[in-house]
C-alpha atoms as a PDB file:
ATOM      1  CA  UNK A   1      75.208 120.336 121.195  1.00  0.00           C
ATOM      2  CA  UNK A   2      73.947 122.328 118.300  1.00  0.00           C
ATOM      3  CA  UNK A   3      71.335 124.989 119.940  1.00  0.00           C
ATOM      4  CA  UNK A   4      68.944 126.461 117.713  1.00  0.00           C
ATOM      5  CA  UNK A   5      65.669 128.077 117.724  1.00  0.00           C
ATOM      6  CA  UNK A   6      62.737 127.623 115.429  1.00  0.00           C
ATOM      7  CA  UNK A   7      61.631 130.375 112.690  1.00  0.00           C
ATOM      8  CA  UNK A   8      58.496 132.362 113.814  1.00  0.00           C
ATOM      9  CA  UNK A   9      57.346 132.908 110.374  1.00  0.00           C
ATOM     10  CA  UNK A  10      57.277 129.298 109.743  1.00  0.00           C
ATOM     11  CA  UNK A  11      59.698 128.478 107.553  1.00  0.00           C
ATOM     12  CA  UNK A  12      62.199 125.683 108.628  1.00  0.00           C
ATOM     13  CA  UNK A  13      65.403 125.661 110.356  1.00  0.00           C
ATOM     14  CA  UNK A  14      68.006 122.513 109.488  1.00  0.00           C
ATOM     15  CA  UNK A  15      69.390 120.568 112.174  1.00  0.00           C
ATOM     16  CA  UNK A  16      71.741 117.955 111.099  1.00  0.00           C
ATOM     17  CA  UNK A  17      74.797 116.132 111.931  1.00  0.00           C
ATOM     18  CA  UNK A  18      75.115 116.862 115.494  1.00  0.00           C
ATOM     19  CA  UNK A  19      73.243 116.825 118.989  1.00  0.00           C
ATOM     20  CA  UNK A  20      70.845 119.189 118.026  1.00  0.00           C
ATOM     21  CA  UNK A  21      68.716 121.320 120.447  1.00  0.00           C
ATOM     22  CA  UNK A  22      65.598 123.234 119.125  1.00  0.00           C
ATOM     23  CA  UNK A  23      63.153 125.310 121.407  1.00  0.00           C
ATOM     24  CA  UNK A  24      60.399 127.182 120.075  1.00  0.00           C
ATOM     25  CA  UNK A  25      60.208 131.015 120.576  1.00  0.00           C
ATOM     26  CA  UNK A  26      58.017 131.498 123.122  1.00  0.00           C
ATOM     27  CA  UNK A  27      60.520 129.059 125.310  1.00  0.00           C
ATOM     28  CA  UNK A  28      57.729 126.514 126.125  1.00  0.00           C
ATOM     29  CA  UNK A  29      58.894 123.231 124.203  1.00  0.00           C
ATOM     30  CA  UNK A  30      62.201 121.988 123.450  1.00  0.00           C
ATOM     31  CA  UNK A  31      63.011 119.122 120.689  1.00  0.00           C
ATOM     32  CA  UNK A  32      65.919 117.222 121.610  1.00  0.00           C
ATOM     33  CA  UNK A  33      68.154 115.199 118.736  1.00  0.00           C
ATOM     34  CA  UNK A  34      70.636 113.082 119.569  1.00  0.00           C
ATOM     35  CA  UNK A  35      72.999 111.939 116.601  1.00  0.00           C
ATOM     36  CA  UNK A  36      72.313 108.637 115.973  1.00  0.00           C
ATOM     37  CA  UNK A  37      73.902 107.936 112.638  1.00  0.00           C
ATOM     38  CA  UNK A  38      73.825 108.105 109.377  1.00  0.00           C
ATOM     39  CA  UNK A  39      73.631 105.918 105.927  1.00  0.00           C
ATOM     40  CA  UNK A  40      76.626 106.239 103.588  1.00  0.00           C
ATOM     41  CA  UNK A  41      76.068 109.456 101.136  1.00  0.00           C
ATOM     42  CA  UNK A  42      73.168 110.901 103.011  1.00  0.00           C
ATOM     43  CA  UNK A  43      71.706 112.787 105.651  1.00  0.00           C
ATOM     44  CA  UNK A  44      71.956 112.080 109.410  1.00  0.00           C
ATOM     45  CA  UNK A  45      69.187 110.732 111.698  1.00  0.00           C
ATOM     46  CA  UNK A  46      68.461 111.052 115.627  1.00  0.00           C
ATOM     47  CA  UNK A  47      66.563 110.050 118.304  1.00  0.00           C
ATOM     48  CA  UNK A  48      63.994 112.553 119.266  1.00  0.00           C
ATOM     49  CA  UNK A  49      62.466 113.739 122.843  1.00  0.00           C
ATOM     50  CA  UNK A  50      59.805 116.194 122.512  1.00  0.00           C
ATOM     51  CA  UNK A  51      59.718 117.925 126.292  1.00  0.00           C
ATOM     52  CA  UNK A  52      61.538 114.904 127.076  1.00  0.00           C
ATOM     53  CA  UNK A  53      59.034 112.331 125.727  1.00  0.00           C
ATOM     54  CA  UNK A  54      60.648 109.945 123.544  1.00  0.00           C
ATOM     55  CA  UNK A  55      58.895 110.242 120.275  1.00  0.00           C
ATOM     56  CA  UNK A  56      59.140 106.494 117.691  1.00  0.00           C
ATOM     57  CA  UNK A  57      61.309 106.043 115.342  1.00  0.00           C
ATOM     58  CA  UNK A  58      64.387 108.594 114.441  1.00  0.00           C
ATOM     59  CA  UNK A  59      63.796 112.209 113.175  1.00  0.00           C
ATOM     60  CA  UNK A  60      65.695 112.397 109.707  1.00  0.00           C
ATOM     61  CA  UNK A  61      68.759 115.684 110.063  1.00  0.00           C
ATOM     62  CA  UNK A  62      66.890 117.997 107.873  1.00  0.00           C
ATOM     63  CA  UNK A  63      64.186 120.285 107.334  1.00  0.00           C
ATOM     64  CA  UNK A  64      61.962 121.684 110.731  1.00  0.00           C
ATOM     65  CA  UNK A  65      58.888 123.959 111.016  1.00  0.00           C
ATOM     66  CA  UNK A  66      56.679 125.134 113.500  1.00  0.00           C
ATOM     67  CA  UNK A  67      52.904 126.684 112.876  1.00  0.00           C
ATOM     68  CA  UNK A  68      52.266 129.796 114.583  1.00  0.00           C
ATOM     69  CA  UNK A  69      51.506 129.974 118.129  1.00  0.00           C
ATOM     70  CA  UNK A  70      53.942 127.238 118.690  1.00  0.00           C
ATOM     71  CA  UNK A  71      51.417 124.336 118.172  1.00  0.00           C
ATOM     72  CA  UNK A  72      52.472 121.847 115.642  1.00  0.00           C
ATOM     73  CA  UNK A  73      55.899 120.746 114.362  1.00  0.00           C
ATOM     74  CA  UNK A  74      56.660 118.882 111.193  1.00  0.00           C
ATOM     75  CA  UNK A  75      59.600 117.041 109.832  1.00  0.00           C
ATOM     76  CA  UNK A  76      61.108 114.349 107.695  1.00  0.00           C
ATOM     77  CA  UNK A  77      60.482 111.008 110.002  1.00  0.00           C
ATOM     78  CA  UNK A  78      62.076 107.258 109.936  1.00  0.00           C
ATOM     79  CA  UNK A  79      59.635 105.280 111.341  1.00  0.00           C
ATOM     80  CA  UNK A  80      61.693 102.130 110.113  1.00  0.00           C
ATOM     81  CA  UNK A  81      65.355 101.923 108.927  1.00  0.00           C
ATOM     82  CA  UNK A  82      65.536 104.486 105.981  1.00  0.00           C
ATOM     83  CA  UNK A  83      61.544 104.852 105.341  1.00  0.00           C
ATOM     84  CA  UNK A  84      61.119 108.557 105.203  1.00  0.00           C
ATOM     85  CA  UNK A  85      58.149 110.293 105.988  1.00  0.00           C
ATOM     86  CA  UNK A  86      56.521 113.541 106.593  1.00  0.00           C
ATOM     87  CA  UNK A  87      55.353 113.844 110.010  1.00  0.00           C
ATOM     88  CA  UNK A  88      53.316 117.097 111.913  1.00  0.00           C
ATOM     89  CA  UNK A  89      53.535 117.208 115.920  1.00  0.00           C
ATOM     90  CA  UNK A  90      50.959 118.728 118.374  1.00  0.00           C
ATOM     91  CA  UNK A  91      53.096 119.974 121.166  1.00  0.00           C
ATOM     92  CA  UNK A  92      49.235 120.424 122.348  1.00  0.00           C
ATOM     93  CA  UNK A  93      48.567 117.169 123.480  1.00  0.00           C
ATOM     94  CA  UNK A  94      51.647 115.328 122.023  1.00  0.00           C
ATOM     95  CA  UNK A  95      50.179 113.256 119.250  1.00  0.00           C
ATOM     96  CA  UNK A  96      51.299 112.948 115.625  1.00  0.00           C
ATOM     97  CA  UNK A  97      50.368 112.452 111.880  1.00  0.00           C
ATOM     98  CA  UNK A  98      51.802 111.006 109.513  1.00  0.00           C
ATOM     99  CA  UNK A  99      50.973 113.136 105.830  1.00  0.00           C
ATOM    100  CA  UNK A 100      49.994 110.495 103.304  1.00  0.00           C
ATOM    101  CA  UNK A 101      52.982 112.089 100.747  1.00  0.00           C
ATOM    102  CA  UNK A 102      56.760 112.838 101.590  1.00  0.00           C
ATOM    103  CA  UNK A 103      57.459 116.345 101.298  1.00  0.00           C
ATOM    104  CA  UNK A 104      61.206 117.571 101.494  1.00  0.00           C
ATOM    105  CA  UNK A 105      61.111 120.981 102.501  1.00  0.00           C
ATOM    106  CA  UNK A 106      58.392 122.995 103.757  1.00  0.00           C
ATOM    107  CA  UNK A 107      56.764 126.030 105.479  1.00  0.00           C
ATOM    108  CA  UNK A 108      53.813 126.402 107.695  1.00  0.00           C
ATOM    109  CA  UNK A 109      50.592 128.718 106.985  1.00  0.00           C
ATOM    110  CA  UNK A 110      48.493 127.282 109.197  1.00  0.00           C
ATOM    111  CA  UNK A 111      46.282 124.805 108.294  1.00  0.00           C
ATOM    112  CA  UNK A 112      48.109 124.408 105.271  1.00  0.00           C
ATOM    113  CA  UNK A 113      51.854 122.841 105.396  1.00  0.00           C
ATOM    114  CA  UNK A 114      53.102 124.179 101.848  1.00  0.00           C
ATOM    115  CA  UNK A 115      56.145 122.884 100.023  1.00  0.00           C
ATOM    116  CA  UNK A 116      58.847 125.167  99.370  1.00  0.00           C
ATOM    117  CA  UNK A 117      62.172 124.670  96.929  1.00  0.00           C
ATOM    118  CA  UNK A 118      62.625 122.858  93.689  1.00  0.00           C
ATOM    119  CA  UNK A 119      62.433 119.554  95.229  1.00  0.00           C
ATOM    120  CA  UNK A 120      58.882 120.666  97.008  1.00  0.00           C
ATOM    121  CA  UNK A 121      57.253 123.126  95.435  1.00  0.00           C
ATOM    122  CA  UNK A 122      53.862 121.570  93.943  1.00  0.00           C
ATOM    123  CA  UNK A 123      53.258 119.600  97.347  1.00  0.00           C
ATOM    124  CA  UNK A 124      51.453 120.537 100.820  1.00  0.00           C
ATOM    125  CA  UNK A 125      48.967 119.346 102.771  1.00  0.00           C
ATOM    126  CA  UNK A 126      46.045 121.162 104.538  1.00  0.00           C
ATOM    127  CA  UNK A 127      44.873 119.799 107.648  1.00  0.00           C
ATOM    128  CA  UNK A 128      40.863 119.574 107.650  1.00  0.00           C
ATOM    129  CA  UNK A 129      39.907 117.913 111.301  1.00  0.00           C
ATOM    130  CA  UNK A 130      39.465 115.079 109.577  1.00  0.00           C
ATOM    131  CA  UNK A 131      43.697 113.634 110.054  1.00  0.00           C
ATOM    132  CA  UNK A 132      43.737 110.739 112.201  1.00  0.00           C
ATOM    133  CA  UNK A 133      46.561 111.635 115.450  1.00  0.00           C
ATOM    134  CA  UNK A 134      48.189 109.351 117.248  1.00  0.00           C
ATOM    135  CA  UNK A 135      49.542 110.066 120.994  1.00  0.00           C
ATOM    136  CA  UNK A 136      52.984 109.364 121.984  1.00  0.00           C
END
């Protein structure tokens, strides 16, 4: 199992191809990823616990960040067979959201979630209160 820790400055960390591991700094939560599979030519996707709840869906092997403070998570999501989506955690109260565009790569300044890289750098979100969260 890969074991890897995520970035306190909020830029992501890649985990990808492997049973992936990735605890947040302060030691409190751990995201699980079990390799699941993986479409022909692309990346790979995995099952997700999140402090060993099982989260829906399969987390896509790519891009992770975490806010500051260790609160929210986002990555690319499956929700269905291939669908990709953005997704943010709250390791708060373990609920999600789904962001209403796709956004490849990314780095968190809380509230915002800004896009980073050629393929992401005119997107982001910034989260008002007003996202609707659902609990897993």
């Amino acid at each position: 199992m890969d074991e890897l820790k995520f970035k306190s400055d909020g830029t992501s960390v890649v985990a990808r191809m492997a049973d992936c591991r990735i605890s947040t700094p302060d030691g409190r939560h751990v995201l699980e990823l079990p390799y699941d599979g993986e479409p022909p030519h692309g990346d790979s996707y995995h099952r997700l616990l999140v402090d060993g709840r099982v989260f829906p869906g399969r987390a896509w092997g790519c891009n992770f960040a975490l806010s500051d403070r260790s609160l929210h998570v986002a990555f690319s999501w499956m929700p269905a067979m291939l669908q990709r989506k953005t997704v943010v955690l709250s390791l708060g109260d373990y609920s999600y959201c789904i962001l209403p565009s796709y956004i490849h790569d990314f780095s968190f300044s809380w509230p915002a979630l800004v896009g980073v890289g050629h393929l992401s750098r005119n997107q982001g979100f910034v989260f008002t209160g007003e996202e609707s969260w659902q609990r897993f």
